[in-house]
Protein backbone atom coordinates (compact mmCIF):
# COMPACT_ATOMS: atom_id res chain seq x y z
CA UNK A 1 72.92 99.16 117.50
CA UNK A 2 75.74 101.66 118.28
CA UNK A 3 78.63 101.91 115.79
CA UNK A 4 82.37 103.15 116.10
CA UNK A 5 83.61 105.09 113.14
CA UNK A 6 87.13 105.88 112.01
CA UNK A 7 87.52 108.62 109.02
CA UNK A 8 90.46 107.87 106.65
CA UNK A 9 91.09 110.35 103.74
CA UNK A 10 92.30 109.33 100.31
CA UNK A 11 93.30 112.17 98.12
CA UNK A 12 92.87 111.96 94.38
CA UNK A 13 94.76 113.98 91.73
CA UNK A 14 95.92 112.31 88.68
CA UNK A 15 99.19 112.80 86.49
CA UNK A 16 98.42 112.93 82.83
CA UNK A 17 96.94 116.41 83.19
CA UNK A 18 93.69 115.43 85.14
CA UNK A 19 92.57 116.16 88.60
CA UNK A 20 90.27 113.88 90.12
CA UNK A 21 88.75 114.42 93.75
CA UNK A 22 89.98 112.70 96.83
CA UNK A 23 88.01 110.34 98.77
CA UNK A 24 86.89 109.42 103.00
CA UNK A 25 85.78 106.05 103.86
CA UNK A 26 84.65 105.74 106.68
CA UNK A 27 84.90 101.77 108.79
CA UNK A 28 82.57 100.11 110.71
CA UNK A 29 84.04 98.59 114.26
CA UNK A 30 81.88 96.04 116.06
CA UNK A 31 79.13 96.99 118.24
CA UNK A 32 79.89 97.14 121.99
CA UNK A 33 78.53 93.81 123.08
CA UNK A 34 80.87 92.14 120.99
CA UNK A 35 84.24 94.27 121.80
CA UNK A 36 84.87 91.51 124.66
CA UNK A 37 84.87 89.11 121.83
CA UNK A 38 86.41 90.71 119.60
CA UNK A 39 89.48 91.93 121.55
CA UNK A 40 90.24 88.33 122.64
CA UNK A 41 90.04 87.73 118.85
CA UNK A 42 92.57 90.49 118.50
CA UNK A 43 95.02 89.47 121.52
CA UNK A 44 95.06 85.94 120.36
CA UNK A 45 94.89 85.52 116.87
CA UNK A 46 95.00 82.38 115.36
CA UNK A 47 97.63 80.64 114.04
CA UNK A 48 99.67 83.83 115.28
CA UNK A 49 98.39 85.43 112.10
CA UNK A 50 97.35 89.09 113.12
CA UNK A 51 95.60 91.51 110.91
CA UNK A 52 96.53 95.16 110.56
CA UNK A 53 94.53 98.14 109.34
CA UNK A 54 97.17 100.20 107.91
CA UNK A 55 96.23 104.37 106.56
CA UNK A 56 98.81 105.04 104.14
CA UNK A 57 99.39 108.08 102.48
CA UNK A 58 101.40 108.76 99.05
CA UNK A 59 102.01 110.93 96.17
CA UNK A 60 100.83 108.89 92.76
CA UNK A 61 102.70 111.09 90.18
CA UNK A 62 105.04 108.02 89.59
CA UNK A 63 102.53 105.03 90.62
CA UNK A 64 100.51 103.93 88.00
CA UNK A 65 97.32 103.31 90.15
CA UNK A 66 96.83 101.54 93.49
CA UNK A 67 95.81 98.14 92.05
CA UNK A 68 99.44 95.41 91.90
CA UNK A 69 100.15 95.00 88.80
CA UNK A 70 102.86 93.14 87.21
CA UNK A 71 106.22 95.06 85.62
CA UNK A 72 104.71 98.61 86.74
CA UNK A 73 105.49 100.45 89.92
CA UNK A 74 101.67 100.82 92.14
CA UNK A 75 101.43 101.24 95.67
CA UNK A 76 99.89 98.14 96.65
CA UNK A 77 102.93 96.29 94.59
CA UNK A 78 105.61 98.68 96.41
CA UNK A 79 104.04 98.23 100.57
CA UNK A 80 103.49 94.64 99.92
CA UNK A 81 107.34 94.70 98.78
CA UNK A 82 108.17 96.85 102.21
CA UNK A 83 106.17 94.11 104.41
CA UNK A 84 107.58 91.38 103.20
CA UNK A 85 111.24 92.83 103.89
CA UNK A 86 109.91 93.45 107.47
CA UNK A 87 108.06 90.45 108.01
CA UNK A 88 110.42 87.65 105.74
CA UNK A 89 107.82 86.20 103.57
CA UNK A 90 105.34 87.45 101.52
CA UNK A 91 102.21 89.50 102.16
CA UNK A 92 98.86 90.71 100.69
CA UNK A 93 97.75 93.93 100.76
CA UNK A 94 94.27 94.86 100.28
CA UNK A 95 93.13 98.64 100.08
CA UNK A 96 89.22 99.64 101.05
CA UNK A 97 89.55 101.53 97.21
CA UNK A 98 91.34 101.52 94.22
CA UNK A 99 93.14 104.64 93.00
CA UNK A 100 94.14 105.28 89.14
CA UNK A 101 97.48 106.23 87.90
CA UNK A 102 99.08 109.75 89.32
CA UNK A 103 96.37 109.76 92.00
CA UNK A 104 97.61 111.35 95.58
CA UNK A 105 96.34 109.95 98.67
CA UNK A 106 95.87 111.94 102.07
CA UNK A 107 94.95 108.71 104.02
CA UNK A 108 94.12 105.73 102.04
CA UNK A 109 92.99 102.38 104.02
CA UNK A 110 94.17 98.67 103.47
CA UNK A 111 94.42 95.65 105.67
CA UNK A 112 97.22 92.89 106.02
CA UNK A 113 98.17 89.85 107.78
CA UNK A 114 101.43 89.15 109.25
CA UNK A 115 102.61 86.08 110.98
CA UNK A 116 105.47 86.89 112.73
CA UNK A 117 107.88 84.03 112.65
CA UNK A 118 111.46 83.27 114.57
CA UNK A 119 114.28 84.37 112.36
CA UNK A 120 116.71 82.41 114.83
CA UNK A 121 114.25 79.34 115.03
CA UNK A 122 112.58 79.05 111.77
CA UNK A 123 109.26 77.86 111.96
CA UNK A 124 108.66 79.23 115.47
CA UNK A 125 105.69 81.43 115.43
CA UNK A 126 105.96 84.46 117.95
CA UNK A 127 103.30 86.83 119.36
CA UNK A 128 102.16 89.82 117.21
CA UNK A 129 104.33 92.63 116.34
CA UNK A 130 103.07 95.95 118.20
CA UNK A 131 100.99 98.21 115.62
CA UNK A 132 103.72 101.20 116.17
CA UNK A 133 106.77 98.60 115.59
CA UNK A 134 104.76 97.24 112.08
CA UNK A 135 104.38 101.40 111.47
CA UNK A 136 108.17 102.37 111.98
CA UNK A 137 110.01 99.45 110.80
CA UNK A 138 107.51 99.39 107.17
CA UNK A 139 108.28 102.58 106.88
CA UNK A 140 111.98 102.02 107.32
CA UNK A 141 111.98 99.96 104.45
CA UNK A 142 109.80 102.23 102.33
CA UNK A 143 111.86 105.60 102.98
CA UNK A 144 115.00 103.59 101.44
CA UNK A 145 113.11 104.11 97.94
CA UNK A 146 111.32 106.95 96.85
CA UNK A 147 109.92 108.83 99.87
CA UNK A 148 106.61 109.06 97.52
CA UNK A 149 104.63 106.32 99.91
CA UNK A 150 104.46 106.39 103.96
CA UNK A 151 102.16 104.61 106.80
CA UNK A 152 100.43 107.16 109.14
CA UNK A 153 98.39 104.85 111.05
CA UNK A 154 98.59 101.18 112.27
CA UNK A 155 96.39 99.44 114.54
CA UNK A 156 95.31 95.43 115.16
CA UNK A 157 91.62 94.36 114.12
CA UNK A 158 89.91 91.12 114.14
CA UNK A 159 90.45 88.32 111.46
CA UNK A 160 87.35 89.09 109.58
CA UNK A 161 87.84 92.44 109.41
CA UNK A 162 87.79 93.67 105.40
CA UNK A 163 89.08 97.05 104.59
CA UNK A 164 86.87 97.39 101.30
CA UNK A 165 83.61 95.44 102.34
CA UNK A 166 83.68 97.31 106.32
CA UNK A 167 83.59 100.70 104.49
CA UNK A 168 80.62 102.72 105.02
CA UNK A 169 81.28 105.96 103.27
CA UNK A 170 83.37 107.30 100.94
CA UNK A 171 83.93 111.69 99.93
CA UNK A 172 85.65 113.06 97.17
CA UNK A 173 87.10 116.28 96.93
CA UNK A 174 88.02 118.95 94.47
CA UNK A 175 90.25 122.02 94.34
CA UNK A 176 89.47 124.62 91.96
CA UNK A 177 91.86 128.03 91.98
CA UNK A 178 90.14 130.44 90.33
CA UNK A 179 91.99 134.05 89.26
CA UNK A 180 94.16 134.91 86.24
CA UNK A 181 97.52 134.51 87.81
CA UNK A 182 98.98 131.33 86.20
CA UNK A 183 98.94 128.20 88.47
CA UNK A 184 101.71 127.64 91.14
CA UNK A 185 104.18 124.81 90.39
CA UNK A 186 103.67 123.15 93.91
CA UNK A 187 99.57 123.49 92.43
CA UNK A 188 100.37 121.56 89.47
CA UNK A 189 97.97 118.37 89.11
CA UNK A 190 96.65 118.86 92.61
CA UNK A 191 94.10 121.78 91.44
CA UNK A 192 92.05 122.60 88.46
CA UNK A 193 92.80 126.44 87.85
CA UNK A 194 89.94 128.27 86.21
CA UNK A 195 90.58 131.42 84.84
CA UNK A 196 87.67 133.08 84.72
CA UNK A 197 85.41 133.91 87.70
CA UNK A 198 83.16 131.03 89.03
CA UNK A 199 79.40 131.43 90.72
CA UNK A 200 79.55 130.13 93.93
CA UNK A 201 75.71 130.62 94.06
CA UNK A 202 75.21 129.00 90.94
CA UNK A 203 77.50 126.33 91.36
CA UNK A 204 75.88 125.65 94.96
CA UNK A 205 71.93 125.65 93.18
CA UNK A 206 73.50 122.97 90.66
CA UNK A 207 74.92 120.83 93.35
CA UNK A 208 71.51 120.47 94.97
CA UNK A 209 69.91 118.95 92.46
CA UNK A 210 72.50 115.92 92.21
CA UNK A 211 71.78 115.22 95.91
CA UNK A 212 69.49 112.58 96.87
CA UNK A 213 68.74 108.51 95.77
CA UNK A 214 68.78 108.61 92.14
CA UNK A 215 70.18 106.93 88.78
CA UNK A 216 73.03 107.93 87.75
CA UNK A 217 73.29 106.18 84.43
CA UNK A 218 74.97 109.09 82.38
CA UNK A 219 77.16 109.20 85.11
CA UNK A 220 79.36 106.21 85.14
CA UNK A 221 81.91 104.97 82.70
CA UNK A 222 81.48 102.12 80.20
CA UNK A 223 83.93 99.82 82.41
CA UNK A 224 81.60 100.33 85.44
CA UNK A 225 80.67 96.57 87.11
CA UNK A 226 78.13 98.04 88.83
CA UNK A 227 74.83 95.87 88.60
CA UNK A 228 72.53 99.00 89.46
CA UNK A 229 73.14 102.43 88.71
CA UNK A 230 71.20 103.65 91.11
CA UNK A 231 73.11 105.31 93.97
CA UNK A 232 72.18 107.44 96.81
CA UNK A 233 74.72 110.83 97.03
CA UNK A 234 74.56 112.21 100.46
CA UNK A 235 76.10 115.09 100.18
CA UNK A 236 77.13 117.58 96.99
CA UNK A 237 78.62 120.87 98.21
CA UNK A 238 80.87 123.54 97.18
CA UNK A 239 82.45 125.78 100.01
CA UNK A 240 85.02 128.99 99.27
CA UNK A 241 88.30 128.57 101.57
CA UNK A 242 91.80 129.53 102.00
CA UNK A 243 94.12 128.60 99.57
CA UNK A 244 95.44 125.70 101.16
CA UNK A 245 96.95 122.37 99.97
CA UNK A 246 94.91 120.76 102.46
CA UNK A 247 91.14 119.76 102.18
CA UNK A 248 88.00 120.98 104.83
CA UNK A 249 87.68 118.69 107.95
CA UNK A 250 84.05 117.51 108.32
CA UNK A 251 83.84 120.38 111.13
CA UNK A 252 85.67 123.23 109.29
CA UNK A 253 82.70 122.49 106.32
CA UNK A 254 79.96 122.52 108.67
CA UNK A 255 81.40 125.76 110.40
CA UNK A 256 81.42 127.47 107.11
CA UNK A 257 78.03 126.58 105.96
CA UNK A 258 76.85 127.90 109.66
CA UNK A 259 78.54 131.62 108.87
CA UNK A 260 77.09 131.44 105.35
CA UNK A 261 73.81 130.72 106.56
CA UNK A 262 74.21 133.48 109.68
CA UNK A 263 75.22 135.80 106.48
CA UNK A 264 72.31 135.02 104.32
CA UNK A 265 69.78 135.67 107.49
CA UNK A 266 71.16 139.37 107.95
CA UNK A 267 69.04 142.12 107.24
CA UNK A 268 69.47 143.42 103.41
CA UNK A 269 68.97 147.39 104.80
CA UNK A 270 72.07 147.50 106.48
CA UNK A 271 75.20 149.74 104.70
CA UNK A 272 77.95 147.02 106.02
CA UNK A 273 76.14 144.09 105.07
CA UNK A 274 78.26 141.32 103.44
CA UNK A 275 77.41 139.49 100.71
CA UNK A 276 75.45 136.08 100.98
CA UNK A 277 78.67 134.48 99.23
CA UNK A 278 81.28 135.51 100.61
CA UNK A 279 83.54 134.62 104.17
CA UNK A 280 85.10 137.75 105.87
CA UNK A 281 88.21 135.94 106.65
CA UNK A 282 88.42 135.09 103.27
CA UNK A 283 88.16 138.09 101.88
CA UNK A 284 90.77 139.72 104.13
CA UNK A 285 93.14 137.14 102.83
CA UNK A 286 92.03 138.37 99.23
CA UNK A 287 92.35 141.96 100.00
CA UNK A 288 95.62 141.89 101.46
CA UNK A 289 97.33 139.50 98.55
CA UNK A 290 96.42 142.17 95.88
CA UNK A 291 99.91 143.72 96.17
CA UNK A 292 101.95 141.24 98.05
CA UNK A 293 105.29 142.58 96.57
CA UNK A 294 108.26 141.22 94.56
CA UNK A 295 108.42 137.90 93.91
CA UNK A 296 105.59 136.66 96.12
CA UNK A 297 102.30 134.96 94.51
CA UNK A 298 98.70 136.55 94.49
CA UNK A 299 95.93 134.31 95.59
CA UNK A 300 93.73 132.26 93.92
CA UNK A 301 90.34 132.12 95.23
CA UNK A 302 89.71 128.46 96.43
CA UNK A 303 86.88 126.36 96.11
CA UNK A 304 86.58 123.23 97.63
CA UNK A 305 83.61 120.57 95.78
CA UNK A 306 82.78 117.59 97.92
CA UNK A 307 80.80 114.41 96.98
CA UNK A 308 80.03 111.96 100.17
CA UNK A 309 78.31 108.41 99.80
CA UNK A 310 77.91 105.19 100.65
CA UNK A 311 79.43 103.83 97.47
CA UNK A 312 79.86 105.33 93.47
CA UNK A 313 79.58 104.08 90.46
CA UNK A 314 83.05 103.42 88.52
CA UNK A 315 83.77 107.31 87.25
CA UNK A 316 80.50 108.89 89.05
CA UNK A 317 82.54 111.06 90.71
CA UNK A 318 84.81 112.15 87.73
CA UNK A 319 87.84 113.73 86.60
CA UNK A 320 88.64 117.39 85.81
CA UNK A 321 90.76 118.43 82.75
CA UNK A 322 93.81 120.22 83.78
CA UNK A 323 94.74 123.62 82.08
């Protein structure tokens, strides 16, 4: 059985002085003997009703969580408002994960259906909007508000298609600045700034043990639904990068850990070796931000925490206090 995979990033930082990590999940498409099928299902839907898979992205400073809600402003509430402007009638919006209040989102997924109806001959159903046309015209209606919510992606999928249930893996992420210059305004609730120096090693030894099938009782929150605790974390890694307001691409984190382990394999005799822990393009960075001048910023050094699994338990994968 072959599968087709589509990434979509969801980034997670929350307002009331927490960071929490961001999150990938990662959708199962129909395996190729049925993409006949399911195309016809796609080209013809029925009752004219076509479903969308819609990545949205958004900054949750001023949403209080992902989940509609009644007399409070949340992202599902505000693109279900910009659909049905578009569309004429109401919509439902359903998201492949839930994000809490203040939490940013890189790429967060969610389907829709839309029947696209005759506004000169009520009643008269006509074929499918284009996925670019839904993209552009949504986002027509949503850059008349606050700018803080935007579609990146549309495309058409079959009827049955679920955003939550066809989710096969989800990643978290975490930004820690660490360095004694005080945090950067444009940082502020999208990093957790650490002071004092961290130990990569250390924090890298600690990670392994987490990884693996295990319960993670003392892990979850009392709310959690969850009927097992037991969960199965694929991956649990911290990587030093650039400063950079963006996170690691599956590639750029697999390129890094193949330097660090080409660093650790040198031999320990030589006078220019580097050490196990560090990246020489970071530290060039480094060295030349020490004395940057008037009225530019000194570096932080960067780490970059990612969780990837199947599925967590409700608060699992934490928050970080905010200094």
């Amino acid at each position: 059985m072959t599968e087709n995979l589509k990434h979509t990033v969801d980034l997670e930082c929350s307002d009331n002085n927490i960071n929490r990590p961001s999150k990938i999940s990662i959708i199962e498409y129909p395996i190729d003997s049925d993409i006949d099928e399911e195309e016809e299902m796609i080209k013809n839907p029925r009752n004219g009703i076509q479903r969308y898979l819609v990545a949205i992205e958004y900054i949750g400073t001023r949403f209080s969580g992902s989940q509609k809600q009644l007399n409070v402003r949340t992202v599902v509430g505000v693109l279900e408002e910009a659909f049905s402007k578009f569309v004429g009638q109401p919509v439902s919006v359903s998201c492949s994960s839930r994000t809490d209040a203040g939490v940013h989102a890189l790429s967060n997924v969610c389907h829709v259906d839309i029947q696209r109806i005759s506004k000169r001959r009520p009643g008269e159903v006509l074929t499918p909007h284009e996925p670019a046309v839904v993209g552009r015209a949504v986002n027509h209606f949503l850059q008349k508000q606050d700018s803080d919510l935007m579609v990146i992606d549309v495309r058409c999928v079959p009827s049955d298609f679920h955003a939550r249930f066809k989710a096969q893996e989800r990643i978290y992420f975490y930004r820690l600045l660490s360095g004694p210059e005080p945090l950067s305004t444009f940082e502020k609730d999208r990093a957790w700034h650490v002071p004092e120096e961290l130990s990569l090693p250390a924090m890298q030894e600690a990670c392994r043990v987490l990884v693996g099938f295990h319960d993670f009782s003392s892990f979850r929150a009392a709310g959690c639904q969850a009927k097992s605790p037991i969960r199965t974390l694929d991956e649990l890694s911290v990587n030093e990068v650039i400063e950079s307001p963006y996170f690691p691409s599956l590639m750029d984190r697999e390129q890094h850990n193949k330097v660090s382990g080409d660093l650790r394999s040198c031999p320990n005799n030589s006078e220019t070796d580097i050490p196990p822990t560090s990246n020489p393009s970071i530290d060039k960075v480094m060295a030349s931000s020490q004395d940057v001048g008037f009225g530019k910023r000194r570096r932080h050094r960067c780490l970059v925490v990612t969780a990837r699994a199947r599925a967590f338990l409700y608060h699992q994968v934490g928050y970080l206090p905010v200094n």
